[in-house]
PDB file of N, CA and C in Angstrom:
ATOM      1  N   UNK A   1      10.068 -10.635 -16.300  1.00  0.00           N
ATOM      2  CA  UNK A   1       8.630 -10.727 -16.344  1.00  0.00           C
ATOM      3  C   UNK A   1       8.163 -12.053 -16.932  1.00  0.00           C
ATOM      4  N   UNK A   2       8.975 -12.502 -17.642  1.00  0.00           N
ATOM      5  CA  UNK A   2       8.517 -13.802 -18.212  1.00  0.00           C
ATOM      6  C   UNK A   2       8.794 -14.741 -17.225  1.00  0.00           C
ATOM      7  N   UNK A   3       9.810 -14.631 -16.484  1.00  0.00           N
ATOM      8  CA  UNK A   3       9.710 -15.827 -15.499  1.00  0.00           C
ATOM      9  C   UNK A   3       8.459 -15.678 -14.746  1.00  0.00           C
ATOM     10  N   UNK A   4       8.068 -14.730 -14.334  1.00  0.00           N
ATOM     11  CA  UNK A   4       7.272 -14.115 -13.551  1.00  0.00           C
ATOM     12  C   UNK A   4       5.622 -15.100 -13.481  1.00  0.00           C
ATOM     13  N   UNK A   5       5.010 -14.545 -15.248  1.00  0.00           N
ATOM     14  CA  UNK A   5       4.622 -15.409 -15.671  1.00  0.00           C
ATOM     15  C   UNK A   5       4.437 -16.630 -15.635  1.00  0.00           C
ATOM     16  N   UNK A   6       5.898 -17.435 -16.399  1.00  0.00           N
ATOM     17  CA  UNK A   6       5.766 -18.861 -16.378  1.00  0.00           C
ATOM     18  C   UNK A   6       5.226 -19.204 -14.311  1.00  0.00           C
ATOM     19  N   UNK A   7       6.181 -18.584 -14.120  1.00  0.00           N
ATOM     20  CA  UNK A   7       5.366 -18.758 -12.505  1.00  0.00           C
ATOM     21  C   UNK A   7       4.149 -19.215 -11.934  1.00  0.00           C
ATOM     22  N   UNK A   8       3.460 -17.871 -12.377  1.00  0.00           N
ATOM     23  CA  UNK A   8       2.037 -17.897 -12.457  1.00  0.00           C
ATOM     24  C   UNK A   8       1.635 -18.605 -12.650  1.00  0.00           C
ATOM     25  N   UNK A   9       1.538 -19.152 -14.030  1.00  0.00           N
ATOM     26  CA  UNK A   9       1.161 -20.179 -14.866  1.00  0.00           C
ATOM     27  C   UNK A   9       0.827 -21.567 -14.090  1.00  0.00           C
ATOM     28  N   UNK A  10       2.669 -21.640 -13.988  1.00  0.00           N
ATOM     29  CA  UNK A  10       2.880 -23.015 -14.076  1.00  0.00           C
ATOM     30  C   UNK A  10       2.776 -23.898 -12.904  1.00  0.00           C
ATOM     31  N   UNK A  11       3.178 -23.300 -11.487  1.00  0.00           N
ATOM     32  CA  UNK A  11       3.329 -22.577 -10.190  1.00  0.00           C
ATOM     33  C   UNK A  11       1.941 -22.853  -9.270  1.00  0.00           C
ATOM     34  N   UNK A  12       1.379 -21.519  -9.699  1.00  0.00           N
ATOM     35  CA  UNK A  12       0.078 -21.290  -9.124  1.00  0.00           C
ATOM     36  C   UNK A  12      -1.101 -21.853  -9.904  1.00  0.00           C
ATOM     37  N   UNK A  13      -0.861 -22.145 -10.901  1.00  0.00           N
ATOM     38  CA  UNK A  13      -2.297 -22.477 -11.637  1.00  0.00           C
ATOM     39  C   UNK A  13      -3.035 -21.456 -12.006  1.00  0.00           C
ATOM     40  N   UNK A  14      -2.484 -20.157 -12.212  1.00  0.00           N
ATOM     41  CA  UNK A  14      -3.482 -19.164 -12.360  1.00  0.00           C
ATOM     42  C   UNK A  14      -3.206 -17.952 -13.806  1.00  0.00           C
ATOM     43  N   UNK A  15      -3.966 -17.705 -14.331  1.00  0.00           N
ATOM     44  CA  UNK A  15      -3.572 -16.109 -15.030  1.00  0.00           C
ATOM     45  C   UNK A  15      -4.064 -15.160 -14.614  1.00  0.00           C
ATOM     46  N   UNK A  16      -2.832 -14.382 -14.220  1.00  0.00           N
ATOM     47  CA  UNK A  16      -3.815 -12.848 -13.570  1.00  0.00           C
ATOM     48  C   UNK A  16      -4.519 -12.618 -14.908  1.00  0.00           C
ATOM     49  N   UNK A  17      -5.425 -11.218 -14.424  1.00  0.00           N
ATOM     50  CA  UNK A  17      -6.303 -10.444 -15.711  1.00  0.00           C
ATOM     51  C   UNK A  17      -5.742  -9.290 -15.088  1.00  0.00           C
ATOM     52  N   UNK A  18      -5.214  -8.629 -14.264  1.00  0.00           N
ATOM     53  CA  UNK A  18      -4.829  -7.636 -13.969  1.00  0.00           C
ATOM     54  C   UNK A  18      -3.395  -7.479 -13.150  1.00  0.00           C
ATOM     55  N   UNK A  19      -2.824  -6.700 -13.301  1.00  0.00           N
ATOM     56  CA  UNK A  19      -1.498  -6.196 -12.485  1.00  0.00           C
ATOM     57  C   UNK A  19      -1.500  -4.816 -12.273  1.00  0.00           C
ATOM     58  N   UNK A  20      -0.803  -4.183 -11.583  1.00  0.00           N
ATOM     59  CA  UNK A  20      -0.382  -2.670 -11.229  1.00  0.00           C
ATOM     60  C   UNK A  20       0.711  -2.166 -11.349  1.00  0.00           C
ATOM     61  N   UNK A  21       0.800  -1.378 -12.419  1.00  0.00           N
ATOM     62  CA  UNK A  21       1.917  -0.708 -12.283  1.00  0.00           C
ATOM     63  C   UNK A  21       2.952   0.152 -10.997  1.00  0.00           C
ATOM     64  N   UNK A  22       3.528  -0.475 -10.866  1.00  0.00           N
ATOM     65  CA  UNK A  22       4.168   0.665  -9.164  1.00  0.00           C
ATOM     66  C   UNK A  22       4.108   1.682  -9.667  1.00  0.00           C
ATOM     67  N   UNK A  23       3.846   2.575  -8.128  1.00  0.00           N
ATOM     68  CA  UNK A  23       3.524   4.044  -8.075  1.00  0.00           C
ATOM     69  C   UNK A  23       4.394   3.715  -6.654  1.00  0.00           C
ATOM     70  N   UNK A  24       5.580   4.634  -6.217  1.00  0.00           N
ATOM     71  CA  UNK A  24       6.131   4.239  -4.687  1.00  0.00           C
ATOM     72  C   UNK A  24       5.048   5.359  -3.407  1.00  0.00           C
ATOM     73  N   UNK A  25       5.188   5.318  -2.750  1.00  0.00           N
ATOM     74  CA  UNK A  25       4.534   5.602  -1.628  1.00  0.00           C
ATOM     75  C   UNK A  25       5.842   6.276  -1.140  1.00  0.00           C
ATOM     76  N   UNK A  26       5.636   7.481  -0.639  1.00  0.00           N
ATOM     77  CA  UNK A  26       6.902   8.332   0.406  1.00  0.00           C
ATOM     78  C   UNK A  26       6.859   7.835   1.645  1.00  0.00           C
ATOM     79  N   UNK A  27       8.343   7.332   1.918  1.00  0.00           N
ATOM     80  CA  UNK A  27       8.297   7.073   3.214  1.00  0.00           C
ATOM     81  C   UNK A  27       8.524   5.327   3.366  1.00  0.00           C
ATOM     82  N   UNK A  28       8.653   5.162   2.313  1.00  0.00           N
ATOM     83  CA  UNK A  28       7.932   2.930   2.123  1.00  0.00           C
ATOM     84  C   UNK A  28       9.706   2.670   1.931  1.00  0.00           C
ATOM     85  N   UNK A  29       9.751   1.571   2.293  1.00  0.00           N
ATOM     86  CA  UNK A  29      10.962   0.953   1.712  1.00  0.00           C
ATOM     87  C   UNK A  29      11.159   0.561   0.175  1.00  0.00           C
ATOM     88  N   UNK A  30      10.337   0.703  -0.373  1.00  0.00           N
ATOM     89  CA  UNK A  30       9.675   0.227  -1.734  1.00  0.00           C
ATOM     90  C   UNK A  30      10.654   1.582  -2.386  1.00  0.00           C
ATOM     91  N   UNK A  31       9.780   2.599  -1.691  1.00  0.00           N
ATOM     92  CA  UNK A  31      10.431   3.748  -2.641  1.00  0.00           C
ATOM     93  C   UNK A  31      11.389   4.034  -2.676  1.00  0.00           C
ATOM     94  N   UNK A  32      12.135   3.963  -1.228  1.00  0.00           N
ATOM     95  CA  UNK A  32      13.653   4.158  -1.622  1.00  0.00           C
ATOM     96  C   UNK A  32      14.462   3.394  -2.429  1.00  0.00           C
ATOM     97  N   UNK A  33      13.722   1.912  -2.583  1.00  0.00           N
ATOM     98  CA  UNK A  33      14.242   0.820  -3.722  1.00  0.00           C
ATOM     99  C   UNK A  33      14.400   1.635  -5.142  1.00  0.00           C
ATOM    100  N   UNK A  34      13.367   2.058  -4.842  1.00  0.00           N
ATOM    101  CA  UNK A  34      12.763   2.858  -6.559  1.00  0.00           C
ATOM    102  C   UNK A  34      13.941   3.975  -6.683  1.00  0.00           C
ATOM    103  N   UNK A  35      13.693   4.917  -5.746  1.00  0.00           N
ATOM    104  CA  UNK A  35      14.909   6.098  -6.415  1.00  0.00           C
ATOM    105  C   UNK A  35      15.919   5.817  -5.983  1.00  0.00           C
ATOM    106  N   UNK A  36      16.594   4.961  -5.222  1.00  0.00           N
ATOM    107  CA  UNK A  36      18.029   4.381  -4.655  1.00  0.00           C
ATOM    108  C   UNK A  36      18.596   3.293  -5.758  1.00  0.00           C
ATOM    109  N   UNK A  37      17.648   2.816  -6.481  1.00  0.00           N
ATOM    110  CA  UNK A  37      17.857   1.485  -7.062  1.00  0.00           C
ATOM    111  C   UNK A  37      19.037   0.313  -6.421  1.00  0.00           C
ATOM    112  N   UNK A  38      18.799   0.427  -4.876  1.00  0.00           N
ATOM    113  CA  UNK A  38      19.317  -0.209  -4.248  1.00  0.00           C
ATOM    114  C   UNK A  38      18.469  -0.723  -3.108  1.00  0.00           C
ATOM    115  N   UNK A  39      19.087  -1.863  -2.673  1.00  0.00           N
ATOM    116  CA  UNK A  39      18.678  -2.805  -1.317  1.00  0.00           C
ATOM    117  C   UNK A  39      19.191  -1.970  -0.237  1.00  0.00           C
ATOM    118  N   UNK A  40      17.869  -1.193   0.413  1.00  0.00           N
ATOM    119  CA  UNK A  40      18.655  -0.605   1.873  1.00  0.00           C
ATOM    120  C   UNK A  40      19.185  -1.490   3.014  1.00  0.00           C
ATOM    121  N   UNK A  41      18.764  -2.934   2.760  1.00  0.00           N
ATOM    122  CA  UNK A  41      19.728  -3.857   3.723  1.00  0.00           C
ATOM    123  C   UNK A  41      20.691  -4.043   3.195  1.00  0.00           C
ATOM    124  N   UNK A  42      20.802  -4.656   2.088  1.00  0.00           N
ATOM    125  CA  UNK A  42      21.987  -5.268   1.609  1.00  0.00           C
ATOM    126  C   UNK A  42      23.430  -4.136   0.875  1.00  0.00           C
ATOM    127  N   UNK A  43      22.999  -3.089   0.616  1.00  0.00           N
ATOM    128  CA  UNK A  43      23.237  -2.053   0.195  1.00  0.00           C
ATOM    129  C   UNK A  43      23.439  -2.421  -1.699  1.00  0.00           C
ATOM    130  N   UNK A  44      23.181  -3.384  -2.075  1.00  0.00           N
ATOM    131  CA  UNK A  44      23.139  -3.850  -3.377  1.00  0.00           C
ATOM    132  C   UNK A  44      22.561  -3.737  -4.462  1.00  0.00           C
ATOM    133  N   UNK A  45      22.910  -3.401  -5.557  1.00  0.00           N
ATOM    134  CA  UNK A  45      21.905  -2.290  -6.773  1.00  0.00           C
ATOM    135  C   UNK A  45      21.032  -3.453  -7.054  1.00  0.00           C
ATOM    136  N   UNK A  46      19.955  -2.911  -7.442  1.00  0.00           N
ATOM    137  CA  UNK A  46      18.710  -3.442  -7.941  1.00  0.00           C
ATOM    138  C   UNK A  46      18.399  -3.067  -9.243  1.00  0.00           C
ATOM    139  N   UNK A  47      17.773  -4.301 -10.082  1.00  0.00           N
ATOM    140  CA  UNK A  47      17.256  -3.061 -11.101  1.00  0.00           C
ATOM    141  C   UNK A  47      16.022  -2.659 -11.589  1.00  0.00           C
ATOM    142  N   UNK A  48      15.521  -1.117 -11.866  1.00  0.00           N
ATOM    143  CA  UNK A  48      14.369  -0.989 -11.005  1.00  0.00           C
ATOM    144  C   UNK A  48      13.871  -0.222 -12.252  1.00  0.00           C
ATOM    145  N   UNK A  49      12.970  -0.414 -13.357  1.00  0.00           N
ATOM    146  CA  UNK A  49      12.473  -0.083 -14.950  1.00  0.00           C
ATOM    147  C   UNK A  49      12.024   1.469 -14.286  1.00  0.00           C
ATOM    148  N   UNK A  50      11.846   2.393 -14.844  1.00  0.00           N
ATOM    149  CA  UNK A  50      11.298   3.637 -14.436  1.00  0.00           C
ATOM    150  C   UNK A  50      10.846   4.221 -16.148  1.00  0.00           C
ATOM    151  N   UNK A  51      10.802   3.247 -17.013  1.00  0.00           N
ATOM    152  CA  UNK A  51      10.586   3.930 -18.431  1.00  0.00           C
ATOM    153  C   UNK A  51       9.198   3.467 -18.474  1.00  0.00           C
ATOM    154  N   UNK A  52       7.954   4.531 -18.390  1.00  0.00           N
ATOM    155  CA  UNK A  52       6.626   4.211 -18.442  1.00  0.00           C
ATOM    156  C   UNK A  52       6.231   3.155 -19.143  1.00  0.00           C
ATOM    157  N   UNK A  53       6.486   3.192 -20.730  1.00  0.00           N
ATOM    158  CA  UNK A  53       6.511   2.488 -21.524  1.00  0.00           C
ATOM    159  C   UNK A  53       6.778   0.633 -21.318  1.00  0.00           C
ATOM    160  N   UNK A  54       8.150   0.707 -20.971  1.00  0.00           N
ATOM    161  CA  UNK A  54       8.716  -0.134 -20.524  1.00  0.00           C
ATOM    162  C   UNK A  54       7.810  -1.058 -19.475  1.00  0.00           C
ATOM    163  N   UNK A  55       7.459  -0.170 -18.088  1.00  0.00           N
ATOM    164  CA  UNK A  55       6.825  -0.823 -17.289  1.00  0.00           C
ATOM    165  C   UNK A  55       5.411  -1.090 -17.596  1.00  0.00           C
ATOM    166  N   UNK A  56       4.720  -1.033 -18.885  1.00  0.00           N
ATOM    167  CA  UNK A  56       2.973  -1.259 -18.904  1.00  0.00           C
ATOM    168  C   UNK A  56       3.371  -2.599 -19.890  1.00  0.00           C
ATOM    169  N   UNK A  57       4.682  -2.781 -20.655  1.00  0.00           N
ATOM    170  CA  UNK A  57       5.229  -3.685 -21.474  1.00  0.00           C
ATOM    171  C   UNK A  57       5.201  -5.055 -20.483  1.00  0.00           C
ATOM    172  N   UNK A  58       5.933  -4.330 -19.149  1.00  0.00           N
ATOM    173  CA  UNK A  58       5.845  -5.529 -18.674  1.00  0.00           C
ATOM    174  C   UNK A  58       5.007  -5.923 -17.715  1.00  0.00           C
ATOM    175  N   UNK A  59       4.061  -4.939 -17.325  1.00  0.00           N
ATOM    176  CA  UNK A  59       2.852  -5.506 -16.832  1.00  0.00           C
ATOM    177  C   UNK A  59       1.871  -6.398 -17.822  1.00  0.00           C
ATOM    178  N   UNK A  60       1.743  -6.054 -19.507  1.00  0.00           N
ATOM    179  CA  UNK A  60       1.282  -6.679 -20.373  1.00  0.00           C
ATOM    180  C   UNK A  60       1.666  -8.561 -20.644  1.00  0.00           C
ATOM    181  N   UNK A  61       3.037  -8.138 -20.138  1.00  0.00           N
ATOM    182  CA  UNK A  61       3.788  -9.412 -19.752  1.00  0.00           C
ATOM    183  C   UNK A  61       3.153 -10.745 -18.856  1.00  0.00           C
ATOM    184  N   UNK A  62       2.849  -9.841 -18.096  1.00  0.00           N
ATOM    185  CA  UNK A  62       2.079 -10.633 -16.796  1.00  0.00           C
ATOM    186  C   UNK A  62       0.647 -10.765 -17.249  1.00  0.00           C
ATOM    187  N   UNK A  63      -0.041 -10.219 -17.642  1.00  0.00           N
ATOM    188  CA  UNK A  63      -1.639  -9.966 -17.867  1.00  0.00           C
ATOM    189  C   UNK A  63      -1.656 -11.062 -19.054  1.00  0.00           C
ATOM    190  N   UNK A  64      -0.909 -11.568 -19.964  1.00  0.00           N
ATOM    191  CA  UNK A  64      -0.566 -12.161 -21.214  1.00  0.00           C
ATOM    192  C   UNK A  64      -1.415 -11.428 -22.162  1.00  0.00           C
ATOM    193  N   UNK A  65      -0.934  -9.651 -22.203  1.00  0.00           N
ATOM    194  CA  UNK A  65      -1.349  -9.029 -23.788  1.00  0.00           C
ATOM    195  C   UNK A  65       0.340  -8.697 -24.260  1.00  0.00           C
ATOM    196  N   UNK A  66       0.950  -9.309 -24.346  1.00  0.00           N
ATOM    197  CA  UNK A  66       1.871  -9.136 -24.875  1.00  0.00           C
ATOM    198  C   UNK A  66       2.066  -8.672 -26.206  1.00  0.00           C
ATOM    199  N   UNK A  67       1.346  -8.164 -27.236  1.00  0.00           N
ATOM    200  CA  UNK A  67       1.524  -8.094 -28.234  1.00  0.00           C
ATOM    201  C   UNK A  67       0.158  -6.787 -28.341  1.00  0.00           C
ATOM    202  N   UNK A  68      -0.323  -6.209 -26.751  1.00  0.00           N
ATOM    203  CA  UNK A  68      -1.061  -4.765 -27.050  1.00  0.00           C
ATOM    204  C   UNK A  68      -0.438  -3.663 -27.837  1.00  0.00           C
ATOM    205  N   UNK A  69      -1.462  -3.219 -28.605  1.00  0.00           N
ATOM    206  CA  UNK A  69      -1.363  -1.854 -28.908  1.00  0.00           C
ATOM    207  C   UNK A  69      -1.626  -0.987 -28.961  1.00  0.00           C
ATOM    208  N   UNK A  70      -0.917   0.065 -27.931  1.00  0.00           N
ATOM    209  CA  UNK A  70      -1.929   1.205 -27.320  1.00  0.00           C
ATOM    210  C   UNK A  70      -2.277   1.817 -28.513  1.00  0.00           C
ATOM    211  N   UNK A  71      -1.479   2.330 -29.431  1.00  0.00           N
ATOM    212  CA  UNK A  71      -2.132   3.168 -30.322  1.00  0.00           C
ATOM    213  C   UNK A  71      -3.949   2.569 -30.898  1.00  0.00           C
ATOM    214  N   UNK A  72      -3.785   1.049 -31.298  1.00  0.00           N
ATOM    215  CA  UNK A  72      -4.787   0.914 -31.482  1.00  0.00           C
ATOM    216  C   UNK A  72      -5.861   0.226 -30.658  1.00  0.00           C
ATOM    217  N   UNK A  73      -5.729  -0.215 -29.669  1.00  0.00           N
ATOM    218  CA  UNK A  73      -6.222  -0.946 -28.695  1.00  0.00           C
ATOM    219  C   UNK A  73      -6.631  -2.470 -29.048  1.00  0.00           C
ATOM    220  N   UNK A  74      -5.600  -2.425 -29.737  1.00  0.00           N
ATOM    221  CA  UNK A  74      -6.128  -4.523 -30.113  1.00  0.00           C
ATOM    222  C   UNK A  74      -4.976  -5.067 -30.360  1.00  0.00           C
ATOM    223  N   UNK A  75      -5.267  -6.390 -29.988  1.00  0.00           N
ATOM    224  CA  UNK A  75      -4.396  -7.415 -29.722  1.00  0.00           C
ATOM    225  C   UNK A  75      -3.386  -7.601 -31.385  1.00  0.00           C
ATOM    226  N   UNK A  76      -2.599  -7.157 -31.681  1.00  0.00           N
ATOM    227  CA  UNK A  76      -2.077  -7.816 -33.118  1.00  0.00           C
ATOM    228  C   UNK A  76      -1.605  -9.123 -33.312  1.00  0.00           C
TER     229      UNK A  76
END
């Protein structure tokens, strides 16, 4: 996610204010990524966060609140 970022940044010229957490869609190639944690072409593991927590961490990543806190809702 941090490369991700610097990307953004550095790259595009831009900061998101928003990202989306994946939700897969039945039926998508996406999703079988998600519960296969594999490349259905390549047949090659992927690795694919499924810890809620984890994934709003690293959407925070991207958004640059890196240091949110849900409990309290402010930046520390």
């Amino acid at each position: 996610m941090h490369e991700l970022k610097r990307f953004t940044t550095e790259e595009l010229q831009m900061n998101p204010e928003q990202a989306q957490v994946f939700t897969p869609t039945p039926g998508t190639y996406s999703a079988v990524m998600y519960y296969t944690e594999m490349d259905p072409k390549t047949r090659k593991k992927i690795f694919v966060e499924k810890d809620t927590k984890r994934k709003e961490k690293q959407k925070n990543i991207v958004v640059n609140k890196e240091h949110f806190s849900s409990a309290s809702g402010f930046a520390s």
